[in-house]
C-alpha atoms as a PDB file:
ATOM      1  CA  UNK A   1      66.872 -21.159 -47.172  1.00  0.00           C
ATOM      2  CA  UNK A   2      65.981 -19.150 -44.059  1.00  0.00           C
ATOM      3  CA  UNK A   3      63.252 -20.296 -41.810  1.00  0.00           C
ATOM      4  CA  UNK A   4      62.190 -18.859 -38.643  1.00  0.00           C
ATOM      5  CA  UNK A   5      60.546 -21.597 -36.244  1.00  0.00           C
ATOM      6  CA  UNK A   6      58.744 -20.601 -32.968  1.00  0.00           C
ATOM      7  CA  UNK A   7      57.813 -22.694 -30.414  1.00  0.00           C
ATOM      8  CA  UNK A   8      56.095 -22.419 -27.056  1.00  0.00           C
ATOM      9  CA  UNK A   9      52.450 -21.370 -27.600  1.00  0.00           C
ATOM     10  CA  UNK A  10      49.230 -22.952 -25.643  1.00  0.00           C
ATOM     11  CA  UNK A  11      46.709 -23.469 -23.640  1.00  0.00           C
ATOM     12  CA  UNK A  12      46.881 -21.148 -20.187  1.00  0.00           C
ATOM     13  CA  UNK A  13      44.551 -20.236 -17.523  1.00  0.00           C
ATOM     14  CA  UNK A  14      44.551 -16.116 -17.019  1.00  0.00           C
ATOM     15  CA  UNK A  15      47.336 -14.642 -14.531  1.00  0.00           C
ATOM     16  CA  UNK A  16      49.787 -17.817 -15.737  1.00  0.00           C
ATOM     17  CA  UNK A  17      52.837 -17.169 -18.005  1.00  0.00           C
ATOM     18  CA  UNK A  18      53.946 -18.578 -21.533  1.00  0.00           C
ATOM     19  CA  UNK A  19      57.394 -18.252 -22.996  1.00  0.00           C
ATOM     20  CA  UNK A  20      57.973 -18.381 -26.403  1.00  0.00           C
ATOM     21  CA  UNK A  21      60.669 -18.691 -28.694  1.00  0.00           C
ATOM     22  CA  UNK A  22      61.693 -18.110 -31.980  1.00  0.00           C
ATOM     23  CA  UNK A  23      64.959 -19.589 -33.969  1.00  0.00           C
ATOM     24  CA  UNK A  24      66.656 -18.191 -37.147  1.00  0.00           C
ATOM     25  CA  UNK A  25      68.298 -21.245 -39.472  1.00  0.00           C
ATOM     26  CA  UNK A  26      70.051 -20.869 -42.593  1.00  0.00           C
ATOM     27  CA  UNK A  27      72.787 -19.113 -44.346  1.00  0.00           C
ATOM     28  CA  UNK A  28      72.638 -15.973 -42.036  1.00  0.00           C
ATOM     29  CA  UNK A  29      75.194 -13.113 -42.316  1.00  0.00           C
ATOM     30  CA  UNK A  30      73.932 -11.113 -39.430  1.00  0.00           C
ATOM     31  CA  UNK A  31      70.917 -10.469 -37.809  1.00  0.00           C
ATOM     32  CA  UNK A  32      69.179  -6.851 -37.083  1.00  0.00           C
ATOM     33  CA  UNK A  33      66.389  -6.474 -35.293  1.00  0.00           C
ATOM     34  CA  UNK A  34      63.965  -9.115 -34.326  1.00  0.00           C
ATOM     35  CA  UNK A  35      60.080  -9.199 -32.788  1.00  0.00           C
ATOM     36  CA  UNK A  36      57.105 -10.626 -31.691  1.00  0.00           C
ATOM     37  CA  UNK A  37      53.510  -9.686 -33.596  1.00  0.00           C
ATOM     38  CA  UNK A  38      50.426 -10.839 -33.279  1.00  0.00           C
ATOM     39  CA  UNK A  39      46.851 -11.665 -35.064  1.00  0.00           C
ATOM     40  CA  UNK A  40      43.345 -12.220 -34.446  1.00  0.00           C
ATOM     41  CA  UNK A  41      41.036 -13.388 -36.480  1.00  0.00           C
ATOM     42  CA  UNK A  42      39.247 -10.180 -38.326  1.00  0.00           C
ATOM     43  CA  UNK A  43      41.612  -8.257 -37.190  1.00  0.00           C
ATOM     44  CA  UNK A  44      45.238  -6.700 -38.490  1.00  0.00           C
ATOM     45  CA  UNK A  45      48.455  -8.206 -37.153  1.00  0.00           C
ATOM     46  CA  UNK A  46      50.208  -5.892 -34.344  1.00  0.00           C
ATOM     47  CA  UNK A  47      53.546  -5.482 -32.932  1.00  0.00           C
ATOM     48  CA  UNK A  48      53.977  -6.462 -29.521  1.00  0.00           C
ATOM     49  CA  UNK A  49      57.622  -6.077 -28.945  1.00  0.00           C
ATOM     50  CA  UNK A  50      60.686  -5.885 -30.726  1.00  0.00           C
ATOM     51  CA  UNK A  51      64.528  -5.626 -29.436  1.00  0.00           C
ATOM     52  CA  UNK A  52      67.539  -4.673 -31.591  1.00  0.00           C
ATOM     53  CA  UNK A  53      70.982  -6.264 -32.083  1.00  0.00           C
ATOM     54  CA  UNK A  54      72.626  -3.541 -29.618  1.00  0.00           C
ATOM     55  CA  UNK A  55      69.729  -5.179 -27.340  1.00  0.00           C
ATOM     56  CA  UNK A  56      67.207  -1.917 -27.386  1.00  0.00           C
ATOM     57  CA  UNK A  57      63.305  -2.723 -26.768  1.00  0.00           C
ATOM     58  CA  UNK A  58      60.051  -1.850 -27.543  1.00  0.00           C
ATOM     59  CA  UNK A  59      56.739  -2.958 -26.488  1.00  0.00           C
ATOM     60  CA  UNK A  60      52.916  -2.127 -27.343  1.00  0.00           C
ATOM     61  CA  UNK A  61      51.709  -0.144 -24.523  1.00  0.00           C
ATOM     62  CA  UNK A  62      48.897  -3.211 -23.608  1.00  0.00           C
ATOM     63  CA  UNK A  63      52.085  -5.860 -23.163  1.00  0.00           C
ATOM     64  CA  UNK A  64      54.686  -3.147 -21.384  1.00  0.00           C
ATOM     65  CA  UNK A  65      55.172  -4.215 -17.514  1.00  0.00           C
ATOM     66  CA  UNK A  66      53.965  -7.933 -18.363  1.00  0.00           C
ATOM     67  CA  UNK A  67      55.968  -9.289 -21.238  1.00  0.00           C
ATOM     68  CA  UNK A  68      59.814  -9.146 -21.800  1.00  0.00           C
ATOM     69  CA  UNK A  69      61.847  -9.430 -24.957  1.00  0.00           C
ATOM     70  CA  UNK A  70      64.980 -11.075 -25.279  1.00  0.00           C
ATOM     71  CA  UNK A  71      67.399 -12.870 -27.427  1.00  0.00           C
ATOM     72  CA  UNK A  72      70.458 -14.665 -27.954  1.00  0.00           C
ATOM     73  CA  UNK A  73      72.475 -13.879 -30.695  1.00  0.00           C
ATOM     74  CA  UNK A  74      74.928 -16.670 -30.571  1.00  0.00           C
ATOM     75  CA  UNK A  75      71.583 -18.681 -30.931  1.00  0.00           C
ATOM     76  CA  UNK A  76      69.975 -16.721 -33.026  1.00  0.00           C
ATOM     77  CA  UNK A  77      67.211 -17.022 -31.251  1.00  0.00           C
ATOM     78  CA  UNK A  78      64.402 -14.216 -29.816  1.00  0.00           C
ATOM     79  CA  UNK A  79      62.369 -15.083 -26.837  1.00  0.00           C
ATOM     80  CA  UNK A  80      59.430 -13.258 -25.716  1.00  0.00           C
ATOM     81  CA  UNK A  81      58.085 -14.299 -21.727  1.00  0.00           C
ATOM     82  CA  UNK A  82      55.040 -13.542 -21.201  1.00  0.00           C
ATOM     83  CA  UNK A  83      53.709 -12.557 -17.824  1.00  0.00           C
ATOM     84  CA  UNK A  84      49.694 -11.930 -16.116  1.00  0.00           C
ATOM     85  CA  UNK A  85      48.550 -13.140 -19.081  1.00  0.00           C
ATOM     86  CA  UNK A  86      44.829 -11.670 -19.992  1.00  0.00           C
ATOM     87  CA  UNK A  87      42.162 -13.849 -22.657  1.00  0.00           C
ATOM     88  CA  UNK A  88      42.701 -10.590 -24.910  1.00  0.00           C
ATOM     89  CA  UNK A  89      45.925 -11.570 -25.253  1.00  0.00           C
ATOM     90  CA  UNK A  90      45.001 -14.588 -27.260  1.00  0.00           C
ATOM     91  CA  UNK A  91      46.121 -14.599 -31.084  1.00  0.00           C
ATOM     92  CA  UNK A  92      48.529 -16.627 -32.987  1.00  0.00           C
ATOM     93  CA  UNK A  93      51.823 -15.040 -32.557  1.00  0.00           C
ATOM     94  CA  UNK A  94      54.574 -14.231 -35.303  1.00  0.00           C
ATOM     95  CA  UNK A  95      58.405 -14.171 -34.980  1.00  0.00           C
ATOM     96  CA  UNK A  96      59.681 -11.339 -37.370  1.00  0.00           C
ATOM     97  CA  UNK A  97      62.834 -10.670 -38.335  1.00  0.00           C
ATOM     98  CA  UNK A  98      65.457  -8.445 -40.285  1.00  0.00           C
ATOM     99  CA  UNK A  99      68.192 -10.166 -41.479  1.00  0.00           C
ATOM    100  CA  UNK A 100      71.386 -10.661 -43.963  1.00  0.00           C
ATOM    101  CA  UNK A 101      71.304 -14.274 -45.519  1.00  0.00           C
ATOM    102  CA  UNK A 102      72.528 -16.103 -48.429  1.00  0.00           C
ATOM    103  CA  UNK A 103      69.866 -17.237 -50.572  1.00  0.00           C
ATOM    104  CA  UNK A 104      70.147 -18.051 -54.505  1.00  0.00           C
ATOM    105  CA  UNK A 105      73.608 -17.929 -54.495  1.00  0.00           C
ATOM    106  CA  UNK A 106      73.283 -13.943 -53.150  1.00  0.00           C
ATOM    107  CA  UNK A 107      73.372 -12.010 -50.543  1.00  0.00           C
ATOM    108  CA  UNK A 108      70.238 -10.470 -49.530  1.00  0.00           C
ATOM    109  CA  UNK A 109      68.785  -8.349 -46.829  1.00  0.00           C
ATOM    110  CA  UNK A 110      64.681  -8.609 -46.235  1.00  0.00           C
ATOM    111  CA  UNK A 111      62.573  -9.405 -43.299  1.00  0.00           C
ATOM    112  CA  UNK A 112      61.498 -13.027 -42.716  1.00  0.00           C
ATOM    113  CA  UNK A 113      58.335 -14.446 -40.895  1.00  0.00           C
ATOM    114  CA  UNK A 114      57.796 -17.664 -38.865  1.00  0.00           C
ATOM    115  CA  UNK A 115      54.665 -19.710 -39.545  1.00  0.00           C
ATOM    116  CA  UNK A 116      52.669 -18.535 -36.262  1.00  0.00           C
ATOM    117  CA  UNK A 117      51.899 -20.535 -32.806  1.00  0.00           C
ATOM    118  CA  UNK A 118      48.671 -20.405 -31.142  1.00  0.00           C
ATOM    119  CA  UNK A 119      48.253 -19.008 -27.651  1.00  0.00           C
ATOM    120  CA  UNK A 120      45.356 -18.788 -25.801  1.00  0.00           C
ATOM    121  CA  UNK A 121      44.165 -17.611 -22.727  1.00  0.00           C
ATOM    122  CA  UNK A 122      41.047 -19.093 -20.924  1.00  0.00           C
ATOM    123  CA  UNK A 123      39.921 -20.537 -17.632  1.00  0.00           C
END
C-alpha cells in the first residue's frame, strides 16, 4: 500500500529555516507531480508549492522568494526548505502527491496524502 511519510516539522524562532521532507513507499509505477499544502485550524488547506516530474514549480505568492521545492526522483522523495520563516506560516503541513501504484492487485492512478507534521513559528 502507498504511504507518504513527512518528516522535519517543529518548533522555530521567526527569521530561522525548517526543511521538510516527504517520502513515497510502495508499489509505485511512476510518480507525477508532487507538493506541499498546508492547514490551520478553522481554516481550508492551501497549496504552498508544487514541482512536476520534468522539475517545473509553483509557489503561493506569500511563500515565493522564501521557500524552495525540490525532489528526488530516484528517492522518491519531495523536499520543501523553508526560508525567513514568519508565525503566519504556522500550520500542519501536507505532502501531496499524484502517482501510478499497484494496489489490490491493479494498477491505479489517484493522488495520495501524508498524515501532516506540525510547524510552528514563535519566539
Amino acid at each position: 500500500q502507498v504511504q507518504l511519510v513527512e518528516s522535519g516539522g517543529g518548533l522555530v524562532q521567526p527569521g530561522g529555516s525548517l526543511r521538510l521532507s516527504c517520502a513515497a513507499s510502495g508499489s509505485i509505477f511512476s510518480i507525477n507531480a508532487m507538493g506541499w499544502y498546508r492547514q490551520t485550524p478553522g481554516k481550508q488547506r492551501e497549496l504552498v508549492a508544487t514541482i512536476t516530474s520534468a522539475g517545473s514549480t509553483n509557489y503561493a505568492d506569500s511563500v515565493k522568494g522564501r521557500f524552495t521545492i525540490s525532489r528526488d526522483n530516484a528517492k522518491n522523495t519531495v523536499y520543501l526548505q523553508m526560508n525567513s520563516l514568519k508565525p503566519e506560516d504556522t500550520a500542519i503541513y501536507y505532502c501531496n502527491s499524484d502517482l501510478r501504484a499497484r494496489e489490490y492487485g491493479i494498477s491505479i492512478r489517484k493522488t495520495y496524502w501524508g498524515q501532516g507534521t506540525q510547524v510552528t513559528v514563535s519566539s
